[in-house]
Protein backbone atom coordinates (compact mmCIF):
# COMPACT_ATOMS: atom_id res chain seq x y z
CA UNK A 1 66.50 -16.46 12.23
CA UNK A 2 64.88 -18.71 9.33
CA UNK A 3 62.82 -17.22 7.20
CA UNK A 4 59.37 -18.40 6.16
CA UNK A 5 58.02 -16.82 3.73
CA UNK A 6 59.87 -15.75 0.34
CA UNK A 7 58.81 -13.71 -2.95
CA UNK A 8 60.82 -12.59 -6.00
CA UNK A 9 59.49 -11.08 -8.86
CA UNK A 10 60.20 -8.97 -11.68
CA UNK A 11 58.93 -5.11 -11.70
CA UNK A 12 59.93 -1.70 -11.89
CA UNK A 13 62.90 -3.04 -13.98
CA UNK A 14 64.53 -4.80 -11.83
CA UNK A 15 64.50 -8.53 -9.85
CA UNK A 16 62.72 -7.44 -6.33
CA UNK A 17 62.66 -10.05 -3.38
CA UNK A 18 60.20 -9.83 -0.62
CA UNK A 19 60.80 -12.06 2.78
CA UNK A 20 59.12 -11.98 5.68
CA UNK A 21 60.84 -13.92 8.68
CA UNK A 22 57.28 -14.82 10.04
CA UNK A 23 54.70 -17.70 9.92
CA UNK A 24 51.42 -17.55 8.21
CA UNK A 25 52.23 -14.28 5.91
CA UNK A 26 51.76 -15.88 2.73
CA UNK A 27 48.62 -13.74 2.34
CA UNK A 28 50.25 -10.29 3.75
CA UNK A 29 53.32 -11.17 0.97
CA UNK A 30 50.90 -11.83 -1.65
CA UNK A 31 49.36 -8.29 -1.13
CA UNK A 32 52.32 -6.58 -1.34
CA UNK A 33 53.46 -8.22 -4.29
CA UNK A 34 49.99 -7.55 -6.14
CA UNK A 35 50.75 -4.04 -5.00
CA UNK A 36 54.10 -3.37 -6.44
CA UNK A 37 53.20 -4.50 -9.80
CA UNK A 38 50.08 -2.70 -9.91
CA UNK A 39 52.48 0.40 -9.39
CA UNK A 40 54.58 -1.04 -12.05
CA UNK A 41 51.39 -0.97 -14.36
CA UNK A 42 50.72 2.92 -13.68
CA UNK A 43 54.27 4.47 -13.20
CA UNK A 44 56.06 1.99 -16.23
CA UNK A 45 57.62 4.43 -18.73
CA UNK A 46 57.95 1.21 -20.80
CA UNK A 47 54.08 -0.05 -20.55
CA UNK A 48 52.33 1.69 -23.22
CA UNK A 49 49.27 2.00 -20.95
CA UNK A 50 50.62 3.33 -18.14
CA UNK A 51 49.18 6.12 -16.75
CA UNK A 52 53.08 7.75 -16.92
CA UNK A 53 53.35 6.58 -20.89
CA UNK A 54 49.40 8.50 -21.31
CA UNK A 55 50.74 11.76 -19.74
CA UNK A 56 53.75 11.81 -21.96
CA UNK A 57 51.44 10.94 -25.24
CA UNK A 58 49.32 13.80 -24.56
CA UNK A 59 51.66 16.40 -23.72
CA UNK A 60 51.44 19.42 -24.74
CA UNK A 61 47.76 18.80 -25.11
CA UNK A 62 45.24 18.25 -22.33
CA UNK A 63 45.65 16.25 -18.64
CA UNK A 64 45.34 12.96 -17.59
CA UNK A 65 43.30 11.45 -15.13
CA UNK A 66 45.97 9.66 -12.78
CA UNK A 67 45.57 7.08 -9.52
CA UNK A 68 46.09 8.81 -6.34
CA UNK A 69 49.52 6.63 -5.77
CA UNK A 70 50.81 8.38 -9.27
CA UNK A 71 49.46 11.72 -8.25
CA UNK A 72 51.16 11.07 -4.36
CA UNK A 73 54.82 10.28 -5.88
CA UNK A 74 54.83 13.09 -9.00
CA UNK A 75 54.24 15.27 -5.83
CA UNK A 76 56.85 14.29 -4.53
CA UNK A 77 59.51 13.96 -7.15
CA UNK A 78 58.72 17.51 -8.16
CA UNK A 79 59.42 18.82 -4.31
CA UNK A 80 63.22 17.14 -4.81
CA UNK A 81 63.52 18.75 -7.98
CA UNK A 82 63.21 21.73 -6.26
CA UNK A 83 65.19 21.56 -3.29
CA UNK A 84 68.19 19.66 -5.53
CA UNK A 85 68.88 22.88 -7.68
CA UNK A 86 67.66 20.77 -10.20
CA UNK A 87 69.79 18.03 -9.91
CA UNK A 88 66.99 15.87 -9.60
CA UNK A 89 63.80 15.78 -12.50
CA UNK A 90 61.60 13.44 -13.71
CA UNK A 91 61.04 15.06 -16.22
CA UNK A 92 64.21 13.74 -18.12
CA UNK A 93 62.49 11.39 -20.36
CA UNK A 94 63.83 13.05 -23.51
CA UNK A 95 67.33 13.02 -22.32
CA UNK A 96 66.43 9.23 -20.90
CA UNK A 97 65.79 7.82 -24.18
CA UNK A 98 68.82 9.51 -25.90
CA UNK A 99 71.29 7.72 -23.56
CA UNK A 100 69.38 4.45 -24.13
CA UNK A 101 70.28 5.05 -27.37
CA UNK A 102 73.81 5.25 -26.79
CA UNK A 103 74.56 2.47 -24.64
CA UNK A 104 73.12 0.47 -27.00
CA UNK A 105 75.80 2.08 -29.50
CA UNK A 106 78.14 3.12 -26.88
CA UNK A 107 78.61 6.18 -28.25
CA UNK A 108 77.39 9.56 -26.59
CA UNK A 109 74.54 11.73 -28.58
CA UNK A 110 75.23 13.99 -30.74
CA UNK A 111 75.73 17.81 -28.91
CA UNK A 112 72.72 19.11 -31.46
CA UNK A 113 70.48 16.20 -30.01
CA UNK A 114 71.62 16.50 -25.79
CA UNK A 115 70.53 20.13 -26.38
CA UNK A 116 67.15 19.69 -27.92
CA UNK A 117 66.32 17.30 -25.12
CA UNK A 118 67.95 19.16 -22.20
CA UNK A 119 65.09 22.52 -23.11
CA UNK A 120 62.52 20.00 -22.73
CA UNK A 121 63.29 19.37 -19.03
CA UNK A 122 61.19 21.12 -16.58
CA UNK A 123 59.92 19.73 -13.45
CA UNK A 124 58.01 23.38 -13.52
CA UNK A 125 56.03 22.28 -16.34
CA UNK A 126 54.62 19.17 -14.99
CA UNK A 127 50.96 20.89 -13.65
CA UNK A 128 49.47 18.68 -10.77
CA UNK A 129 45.66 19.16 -10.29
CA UNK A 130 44.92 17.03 -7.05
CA UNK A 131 41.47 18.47 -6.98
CA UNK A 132 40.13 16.64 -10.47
CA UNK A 133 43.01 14.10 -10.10
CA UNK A 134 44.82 14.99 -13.50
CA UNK A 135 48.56 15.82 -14.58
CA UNK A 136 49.39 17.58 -17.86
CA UNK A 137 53.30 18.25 -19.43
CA UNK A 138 52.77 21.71 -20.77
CA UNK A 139 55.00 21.26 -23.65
CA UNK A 140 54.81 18.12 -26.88
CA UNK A 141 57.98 16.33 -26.42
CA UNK A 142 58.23 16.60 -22.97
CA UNK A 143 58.48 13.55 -20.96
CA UNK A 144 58.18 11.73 -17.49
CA UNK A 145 60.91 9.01 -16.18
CA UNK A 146 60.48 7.42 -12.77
CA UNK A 147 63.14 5.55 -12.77
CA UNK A 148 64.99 7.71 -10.40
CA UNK A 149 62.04 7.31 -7.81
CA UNK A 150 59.12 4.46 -8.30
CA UNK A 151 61.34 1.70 -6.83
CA UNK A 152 61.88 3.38 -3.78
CA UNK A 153 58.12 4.16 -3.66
CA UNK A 154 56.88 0.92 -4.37
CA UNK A 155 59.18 -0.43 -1.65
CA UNK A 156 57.85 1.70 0.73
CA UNK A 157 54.29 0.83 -0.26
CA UNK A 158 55.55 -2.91 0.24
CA UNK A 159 56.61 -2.31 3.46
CA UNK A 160 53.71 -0.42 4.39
CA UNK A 161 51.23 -3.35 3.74
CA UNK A 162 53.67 -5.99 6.03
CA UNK A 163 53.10 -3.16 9.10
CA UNK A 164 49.61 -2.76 8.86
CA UNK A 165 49.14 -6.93 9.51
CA UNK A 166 51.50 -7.16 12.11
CA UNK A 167 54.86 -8.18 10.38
CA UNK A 168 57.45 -7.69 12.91
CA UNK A 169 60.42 -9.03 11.02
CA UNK A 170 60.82 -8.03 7.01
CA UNK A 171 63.68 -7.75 4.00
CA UNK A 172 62.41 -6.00 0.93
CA UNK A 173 65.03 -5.49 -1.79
CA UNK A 174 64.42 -4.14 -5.03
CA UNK A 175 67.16 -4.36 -7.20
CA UNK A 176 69.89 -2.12 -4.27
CA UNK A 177 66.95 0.42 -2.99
CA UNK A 178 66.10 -2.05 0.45
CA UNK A 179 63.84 -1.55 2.97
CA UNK A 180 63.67 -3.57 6.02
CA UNK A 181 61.26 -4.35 9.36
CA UNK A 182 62.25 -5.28 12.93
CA UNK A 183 66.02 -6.04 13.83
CA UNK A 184 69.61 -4.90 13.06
CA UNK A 185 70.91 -6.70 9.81
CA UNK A 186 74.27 -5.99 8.15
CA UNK A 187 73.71 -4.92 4.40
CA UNK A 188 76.59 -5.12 1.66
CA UNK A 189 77.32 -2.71 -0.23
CA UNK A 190 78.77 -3.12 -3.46
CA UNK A 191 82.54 -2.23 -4.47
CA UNK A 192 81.91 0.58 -7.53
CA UNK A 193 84.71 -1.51 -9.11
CA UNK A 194 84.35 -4.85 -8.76
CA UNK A 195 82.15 -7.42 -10.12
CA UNK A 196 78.23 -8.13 -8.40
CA UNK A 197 78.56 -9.33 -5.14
CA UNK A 198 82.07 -7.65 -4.02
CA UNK A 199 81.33 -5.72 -0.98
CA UNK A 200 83.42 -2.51 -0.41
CA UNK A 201 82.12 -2.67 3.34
CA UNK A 202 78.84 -3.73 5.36
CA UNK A 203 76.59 -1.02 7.07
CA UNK A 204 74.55 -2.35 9.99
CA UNK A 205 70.72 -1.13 9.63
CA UNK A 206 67.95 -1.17 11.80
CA UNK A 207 64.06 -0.70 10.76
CA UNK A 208 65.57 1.19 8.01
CA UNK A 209 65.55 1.85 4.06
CA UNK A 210 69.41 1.55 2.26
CA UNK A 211 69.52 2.88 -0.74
CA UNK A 212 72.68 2.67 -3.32
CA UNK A 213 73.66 4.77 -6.48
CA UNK A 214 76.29 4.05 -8.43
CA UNK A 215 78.06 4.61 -11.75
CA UNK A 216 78.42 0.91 -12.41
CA UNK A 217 75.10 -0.17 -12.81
CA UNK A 218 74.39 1.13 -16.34
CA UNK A 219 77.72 2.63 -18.33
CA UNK A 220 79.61 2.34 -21.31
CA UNK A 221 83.01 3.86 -21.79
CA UNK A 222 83.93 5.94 -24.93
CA UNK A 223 87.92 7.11 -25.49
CA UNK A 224 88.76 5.57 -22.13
CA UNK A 225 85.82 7.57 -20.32
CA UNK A 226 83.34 6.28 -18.30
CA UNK A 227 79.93 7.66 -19.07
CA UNK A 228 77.05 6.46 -16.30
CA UNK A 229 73.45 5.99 -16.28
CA UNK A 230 73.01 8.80 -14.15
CA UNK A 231 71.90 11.91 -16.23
CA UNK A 232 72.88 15.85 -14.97
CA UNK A 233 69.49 17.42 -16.32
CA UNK A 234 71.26 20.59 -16.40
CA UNK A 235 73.93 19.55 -18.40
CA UNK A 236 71.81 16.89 -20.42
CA UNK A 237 75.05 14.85 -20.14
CA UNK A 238 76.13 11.99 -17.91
CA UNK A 239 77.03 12.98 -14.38
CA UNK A 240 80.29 14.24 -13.68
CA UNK A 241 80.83 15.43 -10.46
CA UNK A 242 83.50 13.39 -9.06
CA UNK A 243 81.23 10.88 -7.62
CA UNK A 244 81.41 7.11 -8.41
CA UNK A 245 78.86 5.65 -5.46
CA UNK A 246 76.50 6.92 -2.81
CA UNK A 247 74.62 4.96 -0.35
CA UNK A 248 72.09 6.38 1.79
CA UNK A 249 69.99 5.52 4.94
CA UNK A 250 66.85 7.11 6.48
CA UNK A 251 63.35 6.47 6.74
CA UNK A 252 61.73 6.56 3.20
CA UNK A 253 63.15 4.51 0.60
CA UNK A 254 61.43 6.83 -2.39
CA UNK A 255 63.43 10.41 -0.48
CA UNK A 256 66.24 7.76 -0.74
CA UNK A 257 65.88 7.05 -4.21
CA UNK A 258 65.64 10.53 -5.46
CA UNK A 259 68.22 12.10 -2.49
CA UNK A 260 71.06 9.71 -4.04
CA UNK A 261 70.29 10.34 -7.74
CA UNK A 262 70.87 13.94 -6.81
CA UNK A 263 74.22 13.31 -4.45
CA UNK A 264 75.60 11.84 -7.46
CA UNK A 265 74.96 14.42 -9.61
CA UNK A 266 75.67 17.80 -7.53
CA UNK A 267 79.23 16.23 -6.17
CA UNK A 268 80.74 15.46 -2.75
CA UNK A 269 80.66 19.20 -0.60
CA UNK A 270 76.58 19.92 -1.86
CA UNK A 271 76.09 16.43 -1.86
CA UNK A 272 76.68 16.11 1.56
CA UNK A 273 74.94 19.16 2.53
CA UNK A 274 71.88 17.87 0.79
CA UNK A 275 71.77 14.74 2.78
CA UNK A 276 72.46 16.53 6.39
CA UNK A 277 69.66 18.99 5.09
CA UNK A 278 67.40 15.93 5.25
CA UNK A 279 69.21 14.22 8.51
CA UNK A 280 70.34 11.34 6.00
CA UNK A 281 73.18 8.71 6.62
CA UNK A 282 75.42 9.23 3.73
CA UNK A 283 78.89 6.70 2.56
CA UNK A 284 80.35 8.55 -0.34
CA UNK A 285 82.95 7.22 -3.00
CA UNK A 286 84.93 8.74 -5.19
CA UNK A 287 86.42 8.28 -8.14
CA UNK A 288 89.93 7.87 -7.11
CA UNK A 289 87.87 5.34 -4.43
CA UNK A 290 88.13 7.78 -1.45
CA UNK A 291 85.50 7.07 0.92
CA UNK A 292 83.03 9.42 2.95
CA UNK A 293 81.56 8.56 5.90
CA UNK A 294 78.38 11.14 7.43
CA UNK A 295 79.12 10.97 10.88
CA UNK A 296 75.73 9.80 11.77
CA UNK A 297 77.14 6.22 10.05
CA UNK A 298 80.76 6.18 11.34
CA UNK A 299 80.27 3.40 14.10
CA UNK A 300 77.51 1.42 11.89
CA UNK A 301 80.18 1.13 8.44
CA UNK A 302 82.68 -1.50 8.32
CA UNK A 303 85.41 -0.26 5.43
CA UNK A 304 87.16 -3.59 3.86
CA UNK A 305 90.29 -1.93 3.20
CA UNK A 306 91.43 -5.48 1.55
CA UNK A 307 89.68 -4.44 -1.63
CA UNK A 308 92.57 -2.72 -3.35
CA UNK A 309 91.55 0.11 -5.64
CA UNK A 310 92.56 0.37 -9.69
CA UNK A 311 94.94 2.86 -10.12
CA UNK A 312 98.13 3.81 -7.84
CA UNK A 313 97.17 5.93 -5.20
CA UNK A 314 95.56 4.05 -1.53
CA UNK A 315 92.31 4.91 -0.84
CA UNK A 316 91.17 6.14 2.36
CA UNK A 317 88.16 6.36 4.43
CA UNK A 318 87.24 9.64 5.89
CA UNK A 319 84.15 11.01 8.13
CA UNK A 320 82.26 13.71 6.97
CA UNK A 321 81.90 16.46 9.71
């Protein structure tokens, strides 16, 4: 299949590709495009005029109007905080920027500072009023971070605007949260301890969003310990549950985005309960490279057991039942 029609751009903080394996799209692929970085321009924690950056400036003091695509996904992130135990808030912004800090210094926060920001987290005390449009953060200091989410939502808003015209055949990938169109495609995914590009195994996927979450992406390592991206708002510390990599299937890339995130962070046994709970494909790796397999994905994964784990002991894959 060739395709015709190609777009990659940067948003949401990451290099996105759209292609459509179609002719005459260029239009439909424009839209989307236009669409994905308008999102960026609301949801941005990093654009100063974002509707997201406005609602953390005035927090603690009055609400702010929002667009009905901001108002649809806090909505949503705040019904995954709940049903995660937590494991799952956007509301992590103060804990956010303290681990920016240290990989930039690759050093962990001081324990003072992780517990200053972890009382600020509260998915509770993000008010929603759909009626006037408005959000408010009921305490200063408090803070919104989409990062766990908005890709996946602005993916599915992508994907979205190629049905509506027609598009029968479509790849969207935005930076390892993918969504695709039409047929059955085999999909990498990444080795948690190799370099970019090293598959661990291939999934085959069909009409489909594959999402992956790993503890390679962002990390530094401090006294010969690993310390991830991936934030435990209860803890206010980097995730440690065991868990180096999930990948998940299903229909929404955005439940995807947020469903992983909190995988990672409650561990393999609630983990996996989480994404049956939600009828989820789930591949599961742990640290000692021990892979999980829902049983909903054991005839669709291909395990390259050629990739030989660090360390001494063999690593196995196993189906989740």
């Amino acid at each position: 299949m060739n395709f015709t029609e190609s777009k990659t751009f940067r948003a949401m903080g990451t290099v996105n590709t759209i292609t459509i394996y179609q002719e005459n799209e260029e239009e439909c692929l424009e839209k989307a495009v236009r669409k994905v970085k308008k999102l960026h321009d609301r949801m941005s924690v990093y654009e100063a005029g974002s509707e997201i950056s406005r609602v953390n400036a005035h927090a603690g003091e009055s609400p702010v109007k929002i667009s009905s695509d901001t108002m649809e996904l806090l909505s949503m992130a705040k019904e995954y905080a709940s049903v995660s135990e937590g494991a799952f808030q956007i509301t992590c912004r103060p804990l956010t920027s303290l681990y920016h800090i240290g990989v930039k210094s690759g050093e962990l926060p001081q324990k003072r500072q992780i517990e200053k920001a972890k009382a600020l987290v509260c998915d509770d005390d993000l008010v929603l009023d759909e009626k006037n449009g408005e959000a408010m953060l009921l305490r200063k200091g408090q803070g919104i971070d989409l990062g766990g989410i908005a890709k996946g939502y602005a993916a599915d808003k992508a994907r979205g605007i190629l049905m509506e015209v027609g598009v029968k055949e479509a790849l969207i990938n935005f930076g390892g949260t993918v969504s695709m169109i039409g047929s059955p495609r085999r999909i990498g995914i990444q080795h948690p301890r190799y370099g970019t590009g090293a598959a661990m195994g291939s999934l085959r996927a069909e009409n489909e969003a594959v999402v992956t979450s790993g503890d390679y992406e962002r990390y530094f390592i401090q006294d010969g310990i690993r310390y991830c991206h991936i934030l435990d708002p209860r803890t206010g510390r980097p995730s440690d549950s065991g868990i180096c990599s999930v990948t998940m299937t299903g229909r929404s890339a955005a439940e995807l985005d947020a469903l992983t995130t909190a995988v990672f962070v409650l561990g393999p046994q609630k983990g996996a309960a989480l994404a049956e709970r939600f009828g989820c494909g789930l591949i599961l790796v742990t640290k000692e490279l021990n892979v999980f397999v829902s049983e909903n994905l054991s005839t669709r994964f291909v395990y390259c057991p050629s990739l030989k784990q660090e360390g001494s002991h063999s690593a196995k894959q196993s189906v989740i039942s």
